[in-house]
PDB file of N, CA and C in Angstrom:
ATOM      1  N   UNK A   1       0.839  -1.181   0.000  1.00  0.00           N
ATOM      2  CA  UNK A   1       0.000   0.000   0.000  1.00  0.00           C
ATOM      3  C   UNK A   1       0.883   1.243   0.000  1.00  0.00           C
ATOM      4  N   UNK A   2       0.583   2.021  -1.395  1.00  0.00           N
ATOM      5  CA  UNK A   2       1.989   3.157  -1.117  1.00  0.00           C
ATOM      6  C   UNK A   2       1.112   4.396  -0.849  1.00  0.00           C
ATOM      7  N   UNK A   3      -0.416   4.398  -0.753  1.00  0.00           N
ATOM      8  CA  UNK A   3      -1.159   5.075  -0.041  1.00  0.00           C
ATOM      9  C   UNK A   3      -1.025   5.714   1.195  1.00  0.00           C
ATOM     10  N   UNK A   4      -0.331   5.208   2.154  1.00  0.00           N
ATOM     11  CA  UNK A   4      -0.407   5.182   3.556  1.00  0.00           C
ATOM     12  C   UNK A   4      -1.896   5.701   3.842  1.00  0.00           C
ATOM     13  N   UNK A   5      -1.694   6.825   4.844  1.00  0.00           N
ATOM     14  CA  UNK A   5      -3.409   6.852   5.215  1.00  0.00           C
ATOM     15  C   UNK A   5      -4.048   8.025   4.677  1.00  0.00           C
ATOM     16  N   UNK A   6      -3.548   7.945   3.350  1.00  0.00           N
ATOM     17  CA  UNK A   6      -4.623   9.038   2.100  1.00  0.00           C
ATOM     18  C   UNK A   6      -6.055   9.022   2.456  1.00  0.00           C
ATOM     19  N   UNK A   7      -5.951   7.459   2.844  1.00  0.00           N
ATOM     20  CA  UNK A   7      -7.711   6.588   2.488  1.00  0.00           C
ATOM     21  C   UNK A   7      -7.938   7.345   4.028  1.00  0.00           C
ATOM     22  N   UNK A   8      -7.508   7.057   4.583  1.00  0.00           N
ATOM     23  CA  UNK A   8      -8.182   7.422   5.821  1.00  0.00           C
ATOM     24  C   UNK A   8      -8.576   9.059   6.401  1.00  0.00           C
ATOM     25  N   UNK A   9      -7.924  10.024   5.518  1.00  0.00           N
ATOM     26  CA  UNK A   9      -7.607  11.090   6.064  1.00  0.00           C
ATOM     27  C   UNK A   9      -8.897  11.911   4.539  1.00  0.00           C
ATOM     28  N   UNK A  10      -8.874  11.182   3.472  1.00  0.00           N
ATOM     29  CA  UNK A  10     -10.259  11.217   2.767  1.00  0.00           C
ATOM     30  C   UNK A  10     -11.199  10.972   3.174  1.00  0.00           C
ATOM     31  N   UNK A  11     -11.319  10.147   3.836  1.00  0.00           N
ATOM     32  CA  UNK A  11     -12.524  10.111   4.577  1.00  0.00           C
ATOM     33  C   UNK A  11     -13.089  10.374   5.917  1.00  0.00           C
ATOM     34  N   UNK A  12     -12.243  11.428   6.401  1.00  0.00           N
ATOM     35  CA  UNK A  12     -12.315  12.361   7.373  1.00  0.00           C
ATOM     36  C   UNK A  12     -12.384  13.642   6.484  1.00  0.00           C
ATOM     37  N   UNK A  13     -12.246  13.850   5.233  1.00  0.00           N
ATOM     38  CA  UNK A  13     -12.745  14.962   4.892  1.00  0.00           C
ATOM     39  C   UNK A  13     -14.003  15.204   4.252  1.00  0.00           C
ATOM     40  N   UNK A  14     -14.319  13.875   3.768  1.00  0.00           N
ATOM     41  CA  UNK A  14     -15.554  13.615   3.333  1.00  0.00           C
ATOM     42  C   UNK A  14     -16.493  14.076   4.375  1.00  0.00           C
ATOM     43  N   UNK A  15     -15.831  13.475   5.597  1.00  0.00           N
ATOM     44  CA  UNK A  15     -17.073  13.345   6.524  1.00  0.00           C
ATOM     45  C   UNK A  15     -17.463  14.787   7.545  1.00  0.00           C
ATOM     46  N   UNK A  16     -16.590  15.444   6.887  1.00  0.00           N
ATOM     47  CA  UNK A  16     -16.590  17.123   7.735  1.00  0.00           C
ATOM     48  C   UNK A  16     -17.618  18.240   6.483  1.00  0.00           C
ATOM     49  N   UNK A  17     -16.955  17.545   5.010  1.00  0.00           N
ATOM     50  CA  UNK A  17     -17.939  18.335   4.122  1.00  0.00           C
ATOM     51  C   UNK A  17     -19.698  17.887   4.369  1.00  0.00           C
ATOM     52  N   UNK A  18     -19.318  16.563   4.958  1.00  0.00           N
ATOM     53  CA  UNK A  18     -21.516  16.224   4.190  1.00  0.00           C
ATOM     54  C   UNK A  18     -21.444  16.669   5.682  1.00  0.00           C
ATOM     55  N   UNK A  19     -20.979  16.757   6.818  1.00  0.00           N
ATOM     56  CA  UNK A  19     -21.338  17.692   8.288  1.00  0.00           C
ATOM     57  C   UNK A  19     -21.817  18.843   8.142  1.00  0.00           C
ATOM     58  N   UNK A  20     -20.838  19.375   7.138  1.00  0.00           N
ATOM     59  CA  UNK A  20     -21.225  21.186   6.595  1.00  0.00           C
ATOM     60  C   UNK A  20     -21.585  20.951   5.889  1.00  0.00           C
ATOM     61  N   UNK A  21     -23.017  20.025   4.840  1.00  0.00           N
ATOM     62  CA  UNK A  21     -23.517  20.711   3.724  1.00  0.00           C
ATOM     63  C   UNK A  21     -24.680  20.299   4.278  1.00  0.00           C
ATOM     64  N   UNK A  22     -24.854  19.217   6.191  1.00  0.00           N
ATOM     65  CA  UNK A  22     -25.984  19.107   6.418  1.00  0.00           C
ATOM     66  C   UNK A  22     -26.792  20.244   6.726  1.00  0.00           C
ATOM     67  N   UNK A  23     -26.374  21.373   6.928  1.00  0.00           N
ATOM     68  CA  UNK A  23     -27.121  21.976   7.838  1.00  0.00           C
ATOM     69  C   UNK A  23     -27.876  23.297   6.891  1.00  0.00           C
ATOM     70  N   UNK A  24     -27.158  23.145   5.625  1.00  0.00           N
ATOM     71  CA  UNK A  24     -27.418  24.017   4.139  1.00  0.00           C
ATOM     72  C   UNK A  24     -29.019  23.420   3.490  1.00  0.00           C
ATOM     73  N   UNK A  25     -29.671  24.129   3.697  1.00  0.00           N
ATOM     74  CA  UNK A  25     -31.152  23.797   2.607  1.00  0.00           C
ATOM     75  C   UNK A  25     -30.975  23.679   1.150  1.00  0.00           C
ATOM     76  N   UNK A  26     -31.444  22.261   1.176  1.00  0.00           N
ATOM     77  CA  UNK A  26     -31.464  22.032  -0.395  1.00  0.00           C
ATOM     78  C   UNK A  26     -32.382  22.886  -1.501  1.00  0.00           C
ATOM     79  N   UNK A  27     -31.236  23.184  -2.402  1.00  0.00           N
ATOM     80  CA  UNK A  27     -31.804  23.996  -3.364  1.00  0.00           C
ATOM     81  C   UNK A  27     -32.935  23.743  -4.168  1.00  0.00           C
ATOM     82  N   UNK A  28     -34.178  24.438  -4.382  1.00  0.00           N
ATOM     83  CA  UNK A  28     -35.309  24.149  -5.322  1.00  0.00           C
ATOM     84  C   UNK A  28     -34.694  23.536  -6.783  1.00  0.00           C
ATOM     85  N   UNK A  29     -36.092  22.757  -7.114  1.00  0.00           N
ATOM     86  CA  UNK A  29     -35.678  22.834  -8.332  1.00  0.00           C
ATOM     87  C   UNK A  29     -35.893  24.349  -9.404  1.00  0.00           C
ATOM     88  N   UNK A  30     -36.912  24.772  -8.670  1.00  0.00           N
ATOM     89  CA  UNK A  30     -36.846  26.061  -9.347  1.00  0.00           C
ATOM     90  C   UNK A  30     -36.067  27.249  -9.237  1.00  0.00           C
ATOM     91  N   UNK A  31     -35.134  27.417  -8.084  1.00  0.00           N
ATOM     92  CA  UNK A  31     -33.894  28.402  -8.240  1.00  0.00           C
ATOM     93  C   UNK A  31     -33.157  27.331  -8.454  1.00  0.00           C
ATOM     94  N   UNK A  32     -32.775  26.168  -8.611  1.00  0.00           N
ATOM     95  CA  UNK A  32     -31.663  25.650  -9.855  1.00  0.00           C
ATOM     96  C   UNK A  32     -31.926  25.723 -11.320  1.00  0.00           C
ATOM     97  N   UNK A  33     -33.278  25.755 -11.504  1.00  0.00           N
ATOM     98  CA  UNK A  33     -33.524  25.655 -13.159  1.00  0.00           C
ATOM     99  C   UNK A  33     -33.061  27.466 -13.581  1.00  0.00           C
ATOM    100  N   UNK A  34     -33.283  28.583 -12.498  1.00  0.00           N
ATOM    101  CA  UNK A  34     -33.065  29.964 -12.551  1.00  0.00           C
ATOM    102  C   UNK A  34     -31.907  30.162 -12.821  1.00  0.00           C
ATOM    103  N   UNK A  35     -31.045  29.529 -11.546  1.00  0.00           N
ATOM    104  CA  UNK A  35     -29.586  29.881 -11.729  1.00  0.00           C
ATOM    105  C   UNK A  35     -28.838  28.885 -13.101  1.00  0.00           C
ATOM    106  N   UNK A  36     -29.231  27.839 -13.656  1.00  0.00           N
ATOM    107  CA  UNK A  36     -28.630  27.177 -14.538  1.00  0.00           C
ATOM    108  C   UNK A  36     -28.886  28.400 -16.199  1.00  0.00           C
ATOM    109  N   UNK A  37     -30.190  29.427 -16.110  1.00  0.00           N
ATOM    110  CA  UNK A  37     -30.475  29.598 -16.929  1.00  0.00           C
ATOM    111  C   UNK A  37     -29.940  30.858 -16.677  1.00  0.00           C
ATOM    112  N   UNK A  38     -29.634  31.694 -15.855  1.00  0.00           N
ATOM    113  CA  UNK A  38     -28.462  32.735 -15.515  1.00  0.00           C
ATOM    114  C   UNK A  38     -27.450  32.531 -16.025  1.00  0.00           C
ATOM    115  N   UNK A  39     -26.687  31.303 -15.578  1.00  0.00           N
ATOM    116  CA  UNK A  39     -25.271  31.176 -15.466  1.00  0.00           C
ATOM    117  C   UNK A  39     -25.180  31.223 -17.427  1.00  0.00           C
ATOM    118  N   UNK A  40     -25.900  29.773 -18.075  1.00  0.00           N
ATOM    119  CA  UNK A  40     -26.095  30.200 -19.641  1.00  0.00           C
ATOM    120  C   UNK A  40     -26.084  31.599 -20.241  1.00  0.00           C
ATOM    121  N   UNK A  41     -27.115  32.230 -19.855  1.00  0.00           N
ATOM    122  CA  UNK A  41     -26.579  33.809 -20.368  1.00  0.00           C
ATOM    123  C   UNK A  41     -25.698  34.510 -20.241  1.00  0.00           C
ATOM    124  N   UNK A  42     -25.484  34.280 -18.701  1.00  0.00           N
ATOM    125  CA  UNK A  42     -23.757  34.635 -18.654  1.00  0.00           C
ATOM    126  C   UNK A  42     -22.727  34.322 -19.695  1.00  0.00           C
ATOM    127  N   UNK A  43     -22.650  33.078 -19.867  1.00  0.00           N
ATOM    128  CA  UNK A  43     -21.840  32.465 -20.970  1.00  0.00           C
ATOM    129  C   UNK A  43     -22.202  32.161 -22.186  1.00  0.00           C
ATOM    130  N   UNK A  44     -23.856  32.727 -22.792  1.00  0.00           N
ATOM    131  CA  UNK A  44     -23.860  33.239 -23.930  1.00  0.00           C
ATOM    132  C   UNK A  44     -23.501  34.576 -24.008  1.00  0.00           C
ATOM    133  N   UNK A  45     -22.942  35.466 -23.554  1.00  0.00           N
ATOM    134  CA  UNK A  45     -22.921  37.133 -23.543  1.00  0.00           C
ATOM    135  C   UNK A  45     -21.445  37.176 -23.933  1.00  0.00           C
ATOM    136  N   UNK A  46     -20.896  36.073 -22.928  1.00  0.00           N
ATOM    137  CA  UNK A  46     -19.486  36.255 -23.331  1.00  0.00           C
ATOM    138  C   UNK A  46     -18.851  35.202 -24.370  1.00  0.00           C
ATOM    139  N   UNK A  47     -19.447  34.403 -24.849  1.00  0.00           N
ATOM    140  CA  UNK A  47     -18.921  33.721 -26.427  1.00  0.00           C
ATOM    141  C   UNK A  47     -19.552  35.332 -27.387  1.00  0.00           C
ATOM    142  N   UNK A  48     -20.560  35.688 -27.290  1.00  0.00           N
ATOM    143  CA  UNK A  48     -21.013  36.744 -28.434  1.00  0.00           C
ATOM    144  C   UNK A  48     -19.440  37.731 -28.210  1.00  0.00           C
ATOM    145  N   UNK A  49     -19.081  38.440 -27.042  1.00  0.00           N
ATOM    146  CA  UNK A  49     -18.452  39.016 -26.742  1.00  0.00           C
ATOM    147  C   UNK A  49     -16.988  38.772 -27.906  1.00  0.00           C
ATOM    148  N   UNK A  50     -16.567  37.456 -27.254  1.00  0.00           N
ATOM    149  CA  UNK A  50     -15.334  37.162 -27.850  1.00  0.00           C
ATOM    150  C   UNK A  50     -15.212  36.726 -29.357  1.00  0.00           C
ATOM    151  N   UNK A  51     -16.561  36.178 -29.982  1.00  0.00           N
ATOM    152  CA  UNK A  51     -16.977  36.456 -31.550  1.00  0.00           C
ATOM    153  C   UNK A  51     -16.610  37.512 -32.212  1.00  0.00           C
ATOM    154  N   UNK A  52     -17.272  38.780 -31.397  1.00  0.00           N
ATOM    155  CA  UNK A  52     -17.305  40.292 -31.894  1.00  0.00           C
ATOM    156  C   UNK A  52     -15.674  40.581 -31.526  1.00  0.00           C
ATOM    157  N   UNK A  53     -14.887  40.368 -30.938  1.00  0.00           N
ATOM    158  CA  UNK A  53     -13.841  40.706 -31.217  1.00  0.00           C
ATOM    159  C   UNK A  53     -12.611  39.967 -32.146  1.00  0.00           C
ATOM    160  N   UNK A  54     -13.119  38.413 -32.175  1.00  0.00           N
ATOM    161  CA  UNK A  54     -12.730  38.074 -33.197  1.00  0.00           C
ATOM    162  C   UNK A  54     -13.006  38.468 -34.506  1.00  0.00           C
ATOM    163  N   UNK A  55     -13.721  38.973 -34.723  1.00  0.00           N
ATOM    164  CA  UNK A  55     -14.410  39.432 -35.805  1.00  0.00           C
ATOM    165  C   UNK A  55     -13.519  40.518 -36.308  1.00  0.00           C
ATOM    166  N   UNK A  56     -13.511  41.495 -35.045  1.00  0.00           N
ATOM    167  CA  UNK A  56     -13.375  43.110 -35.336  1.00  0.00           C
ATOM    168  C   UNK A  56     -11.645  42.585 -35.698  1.00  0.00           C
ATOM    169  N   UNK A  57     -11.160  41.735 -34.837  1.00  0.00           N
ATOM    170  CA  UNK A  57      -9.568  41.615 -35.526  1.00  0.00           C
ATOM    171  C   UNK A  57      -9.475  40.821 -36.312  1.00  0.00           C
ATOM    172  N   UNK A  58     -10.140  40.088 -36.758  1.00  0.00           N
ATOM    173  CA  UNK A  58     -10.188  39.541 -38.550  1.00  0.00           C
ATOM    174  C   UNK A  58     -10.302  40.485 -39.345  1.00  0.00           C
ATOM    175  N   UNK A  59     -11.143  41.656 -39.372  1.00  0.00           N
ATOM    176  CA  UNK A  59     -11.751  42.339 -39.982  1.00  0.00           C
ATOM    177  C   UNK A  59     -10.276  43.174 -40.277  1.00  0.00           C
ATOM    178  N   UNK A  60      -9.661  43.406 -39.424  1.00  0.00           N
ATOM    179  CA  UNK A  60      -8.777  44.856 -39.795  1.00  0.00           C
ATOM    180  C   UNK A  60      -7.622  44.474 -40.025  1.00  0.00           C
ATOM    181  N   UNK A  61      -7.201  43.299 -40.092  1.00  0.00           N
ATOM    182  CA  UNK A  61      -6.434  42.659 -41.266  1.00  0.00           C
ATOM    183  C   UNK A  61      -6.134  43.296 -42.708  1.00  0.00           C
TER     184      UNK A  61
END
């Protein structure tokens, strides 16, 4: 085992995160379907973004 106690010290961290994510209210499905459809616009705004500047420095070539 060239692990030593990886295994063991993973799963003392495992067990401190699901400690701290017990006490967190699970998210709706409807502010996840919100924020999934946020975060998309976010990252359609900025592909348009970096298009338009690809563009503008193709262009002036």
């Amino acid at each position: 085992m060239t692990r030593g106690n990886q295994r063991e010290q993973d799963r003392q961290k495992a067990q401190k995160k699901a400690a701290a994510a017990k006490g967190k209210p699970k998210e709706s499905a409807a502010n996840l379907a919100k924020r999934k459809e946020a975060d998309a616009e976010i990252l359609r705004a900025k592909q348009k973004k970096k298009d338009e500047e690809k563009t503008a420095a193709g262009g002036s070539k």
